[in-house]
C-alpha atoms as a PDB file:
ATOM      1  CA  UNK A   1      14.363  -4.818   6.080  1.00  0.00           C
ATOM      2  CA  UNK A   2      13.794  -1.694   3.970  1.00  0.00           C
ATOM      3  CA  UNK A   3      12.871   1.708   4.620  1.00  0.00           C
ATOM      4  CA  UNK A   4       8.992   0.808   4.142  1.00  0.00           C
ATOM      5  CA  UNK A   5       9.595  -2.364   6.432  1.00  0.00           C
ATOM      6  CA  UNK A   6      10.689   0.486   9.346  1.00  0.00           C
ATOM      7  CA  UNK A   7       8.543   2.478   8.954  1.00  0.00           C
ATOM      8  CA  UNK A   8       5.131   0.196   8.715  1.00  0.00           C
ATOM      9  CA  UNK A   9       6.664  -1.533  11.959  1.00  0.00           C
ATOM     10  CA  UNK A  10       6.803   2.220  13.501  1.00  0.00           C
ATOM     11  CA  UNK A  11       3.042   2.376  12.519  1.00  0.00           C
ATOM     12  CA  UNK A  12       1.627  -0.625  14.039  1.00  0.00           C
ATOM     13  CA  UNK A  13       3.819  -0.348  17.044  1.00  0.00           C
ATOM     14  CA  UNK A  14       1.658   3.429  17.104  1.00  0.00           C
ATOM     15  CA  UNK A  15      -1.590   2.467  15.780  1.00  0.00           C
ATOM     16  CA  UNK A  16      -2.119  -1.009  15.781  1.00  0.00           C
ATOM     17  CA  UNK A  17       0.144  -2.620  19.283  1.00  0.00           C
ATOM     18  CA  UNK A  18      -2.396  -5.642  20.206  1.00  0.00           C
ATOM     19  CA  UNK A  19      -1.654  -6.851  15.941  1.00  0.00           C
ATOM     20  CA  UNK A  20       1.672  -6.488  16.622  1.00  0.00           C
ATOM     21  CA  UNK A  21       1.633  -8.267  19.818  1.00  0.00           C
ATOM     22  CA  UNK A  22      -0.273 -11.244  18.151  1.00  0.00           C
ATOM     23  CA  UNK A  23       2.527 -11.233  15.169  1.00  0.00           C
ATOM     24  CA  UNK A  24       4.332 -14.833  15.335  1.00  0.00           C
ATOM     25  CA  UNK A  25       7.436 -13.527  13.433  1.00  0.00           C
ATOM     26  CA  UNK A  26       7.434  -9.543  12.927  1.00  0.00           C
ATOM     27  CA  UNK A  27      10.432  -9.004  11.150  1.00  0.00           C
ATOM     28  CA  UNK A  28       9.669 -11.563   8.365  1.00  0.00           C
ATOM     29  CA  UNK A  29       5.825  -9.823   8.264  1.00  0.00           C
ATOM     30  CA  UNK A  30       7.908  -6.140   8.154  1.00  0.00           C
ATOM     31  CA  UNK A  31      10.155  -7.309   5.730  1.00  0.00           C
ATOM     32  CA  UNK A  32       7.818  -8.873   3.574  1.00  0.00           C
ATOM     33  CA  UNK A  33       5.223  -5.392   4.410  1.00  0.00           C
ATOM     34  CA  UNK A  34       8.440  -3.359   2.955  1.00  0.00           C
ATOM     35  CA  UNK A  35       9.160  -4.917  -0.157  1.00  0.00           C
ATOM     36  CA  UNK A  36       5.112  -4.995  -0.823  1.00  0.00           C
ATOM     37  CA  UNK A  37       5.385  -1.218  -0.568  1.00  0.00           C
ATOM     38  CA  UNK A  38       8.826  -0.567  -2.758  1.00  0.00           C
ATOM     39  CA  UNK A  39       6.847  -2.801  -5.421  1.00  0.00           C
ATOM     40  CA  UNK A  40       3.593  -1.003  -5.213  1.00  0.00           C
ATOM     41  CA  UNK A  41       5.444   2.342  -5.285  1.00  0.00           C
ATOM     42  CA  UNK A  42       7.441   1.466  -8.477  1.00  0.00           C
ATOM     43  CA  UNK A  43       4.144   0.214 -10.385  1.00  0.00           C
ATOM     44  CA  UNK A  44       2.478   3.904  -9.295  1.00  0.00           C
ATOM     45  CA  UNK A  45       5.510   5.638 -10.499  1.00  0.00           C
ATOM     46  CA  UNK A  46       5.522   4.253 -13.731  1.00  0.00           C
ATOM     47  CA  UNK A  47       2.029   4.693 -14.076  1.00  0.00           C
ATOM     48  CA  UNK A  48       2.260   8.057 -13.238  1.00  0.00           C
ATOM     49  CA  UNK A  49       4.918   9.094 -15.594  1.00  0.00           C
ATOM     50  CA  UNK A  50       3.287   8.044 -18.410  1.00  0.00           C
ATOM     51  CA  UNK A  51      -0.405   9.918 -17.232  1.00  0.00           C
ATOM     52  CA  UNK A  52       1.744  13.128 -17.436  1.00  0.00           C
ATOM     53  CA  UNK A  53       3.220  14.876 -20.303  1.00  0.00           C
ATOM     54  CA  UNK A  54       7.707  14.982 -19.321  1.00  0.00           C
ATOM     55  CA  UNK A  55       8.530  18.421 -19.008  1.00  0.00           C
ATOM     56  CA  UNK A  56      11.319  19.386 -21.029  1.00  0.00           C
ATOM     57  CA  UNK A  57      12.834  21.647 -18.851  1.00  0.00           C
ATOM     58  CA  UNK A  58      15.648  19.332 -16.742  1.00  0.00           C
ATOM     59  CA  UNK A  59      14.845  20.965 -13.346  1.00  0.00           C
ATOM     60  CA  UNK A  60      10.908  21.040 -14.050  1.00  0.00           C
ATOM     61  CA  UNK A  61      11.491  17.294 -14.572  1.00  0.00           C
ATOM     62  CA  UNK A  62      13.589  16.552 -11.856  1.00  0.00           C
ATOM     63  CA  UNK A  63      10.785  18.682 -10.019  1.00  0.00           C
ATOM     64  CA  UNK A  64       7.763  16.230 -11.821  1.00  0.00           C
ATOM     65  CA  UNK A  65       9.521  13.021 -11.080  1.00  0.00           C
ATOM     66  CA  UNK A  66      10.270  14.325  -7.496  1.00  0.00           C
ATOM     67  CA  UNK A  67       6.647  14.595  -7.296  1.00  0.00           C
ATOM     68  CA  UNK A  68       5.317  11.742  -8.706  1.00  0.00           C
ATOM     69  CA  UNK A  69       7.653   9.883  -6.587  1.00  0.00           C
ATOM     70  CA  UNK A  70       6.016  11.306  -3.571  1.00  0.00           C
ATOM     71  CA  UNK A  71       2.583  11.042  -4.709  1.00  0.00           C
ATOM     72  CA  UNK A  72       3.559   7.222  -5.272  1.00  0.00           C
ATOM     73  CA  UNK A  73       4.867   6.882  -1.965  1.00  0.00           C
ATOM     74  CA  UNK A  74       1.966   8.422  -0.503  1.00  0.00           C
ATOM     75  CA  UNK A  75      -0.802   6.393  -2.096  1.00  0.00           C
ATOM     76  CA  UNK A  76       1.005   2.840  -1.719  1.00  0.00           C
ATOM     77  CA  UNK A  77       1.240   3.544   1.968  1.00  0.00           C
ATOM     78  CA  UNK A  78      -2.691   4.669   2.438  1.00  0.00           C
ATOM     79  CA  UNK A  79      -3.258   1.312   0.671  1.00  0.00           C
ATOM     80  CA  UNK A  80      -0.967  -0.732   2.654  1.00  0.00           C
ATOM     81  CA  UNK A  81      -1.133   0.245   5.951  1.00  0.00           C
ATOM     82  CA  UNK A  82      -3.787   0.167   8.224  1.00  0.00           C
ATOM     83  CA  UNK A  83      -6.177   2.087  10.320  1.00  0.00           C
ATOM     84  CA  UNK A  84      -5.424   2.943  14.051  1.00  0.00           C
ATOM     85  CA  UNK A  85      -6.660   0.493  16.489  1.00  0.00           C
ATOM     86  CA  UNK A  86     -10.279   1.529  17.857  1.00  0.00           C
ATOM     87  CA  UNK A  87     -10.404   1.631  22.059  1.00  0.00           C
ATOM     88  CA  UNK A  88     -13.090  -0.918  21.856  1.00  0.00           C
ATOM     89  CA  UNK A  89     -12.021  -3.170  18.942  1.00  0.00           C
ATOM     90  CA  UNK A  90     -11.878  -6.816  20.034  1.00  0.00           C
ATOM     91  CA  UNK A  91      -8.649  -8.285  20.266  1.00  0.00           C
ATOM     92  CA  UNK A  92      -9.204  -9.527  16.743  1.00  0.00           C
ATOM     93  CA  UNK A  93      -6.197  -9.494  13.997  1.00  0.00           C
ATOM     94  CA  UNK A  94      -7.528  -6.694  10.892  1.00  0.00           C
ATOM     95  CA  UNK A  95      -8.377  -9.381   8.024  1.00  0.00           C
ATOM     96  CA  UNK A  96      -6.186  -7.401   5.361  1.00  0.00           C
ATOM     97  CA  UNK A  97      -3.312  -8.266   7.861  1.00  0.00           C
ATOM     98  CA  UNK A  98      -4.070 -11.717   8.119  1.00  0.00           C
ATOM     99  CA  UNK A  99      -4.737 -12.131   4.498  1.00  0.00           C
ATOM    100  CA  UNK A 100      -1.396 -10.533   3.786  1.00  0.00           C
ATOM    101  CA  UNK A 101       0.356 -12.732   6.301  1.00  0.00           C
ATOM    102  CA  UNK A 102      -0.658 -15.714   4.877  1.00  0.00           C
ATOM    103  CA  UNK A 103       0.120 -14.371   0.924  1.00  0.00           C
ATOM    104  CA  UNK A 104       3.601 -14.109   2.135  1.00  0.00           C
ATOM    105  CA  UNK A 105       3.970 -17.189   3.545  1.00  0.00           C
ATOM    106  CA  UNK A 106       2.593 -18.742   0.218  1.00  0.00           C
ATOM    107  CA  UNK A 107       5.249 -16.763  -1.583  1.00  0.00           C
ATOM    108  CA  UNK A 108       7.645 -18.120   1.163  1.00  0.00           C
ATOM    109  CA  UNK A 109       7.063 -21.642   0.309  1.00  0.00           C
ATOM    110  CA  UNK A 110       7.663 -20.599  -3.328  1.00  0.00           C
END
């Protein structure tokens, strides 16, 4: 499991615990959650490189790709994971979880 796998399993153990307690297999799902996010973060990252303009300068552009890596990082994370749990939200899985759960087992049987 990657660094995105960690830290999304962090987050739902925080902000979403009855998900997490419904999970059949949590480290496949965090795995699979992780390399989702190291994907998504490479597409913005390229993107993003070529919407700005390289700076010639070699520490303004290890200072531009510094922050485009961040501002990938950031985004594919608000897209990935999900909201905290509300106090009175049924005991019902979110459907972007489910819907990713059962892409990756698709993929799995691949």
């Amino acid at each position: 499991m990657n660094q995105y796998g960690t830290l999304a399993w962090s987050h739902w153990e925080k902000f979403r615990p009855r998900e997490l307690s419904q999970m059949s297999d949590p480290p496949r799902f965090f795995t699979n959650l992780g390399q989702q996010i190291e994907q998504r973060i490479v597409e913005l990252e390229e993107s993003l490189e070529q919407a700005y303009p390289a700076q010639e300068d070699y520490e303004a552009r290890i200072g531009q790709l510094n922050q485009i890596r961040a501002d990938a990082k950031d985004q594919a994370l608000r897209e990935t994971l999900p909201e905290a749990e509300d106090e009175q939200e049924t005991e019902e899985i979110d459907p972007r979880m489910a819907r990713l759960e059962e892409l990756w087992e698709e993929h799995d049987q691949l």
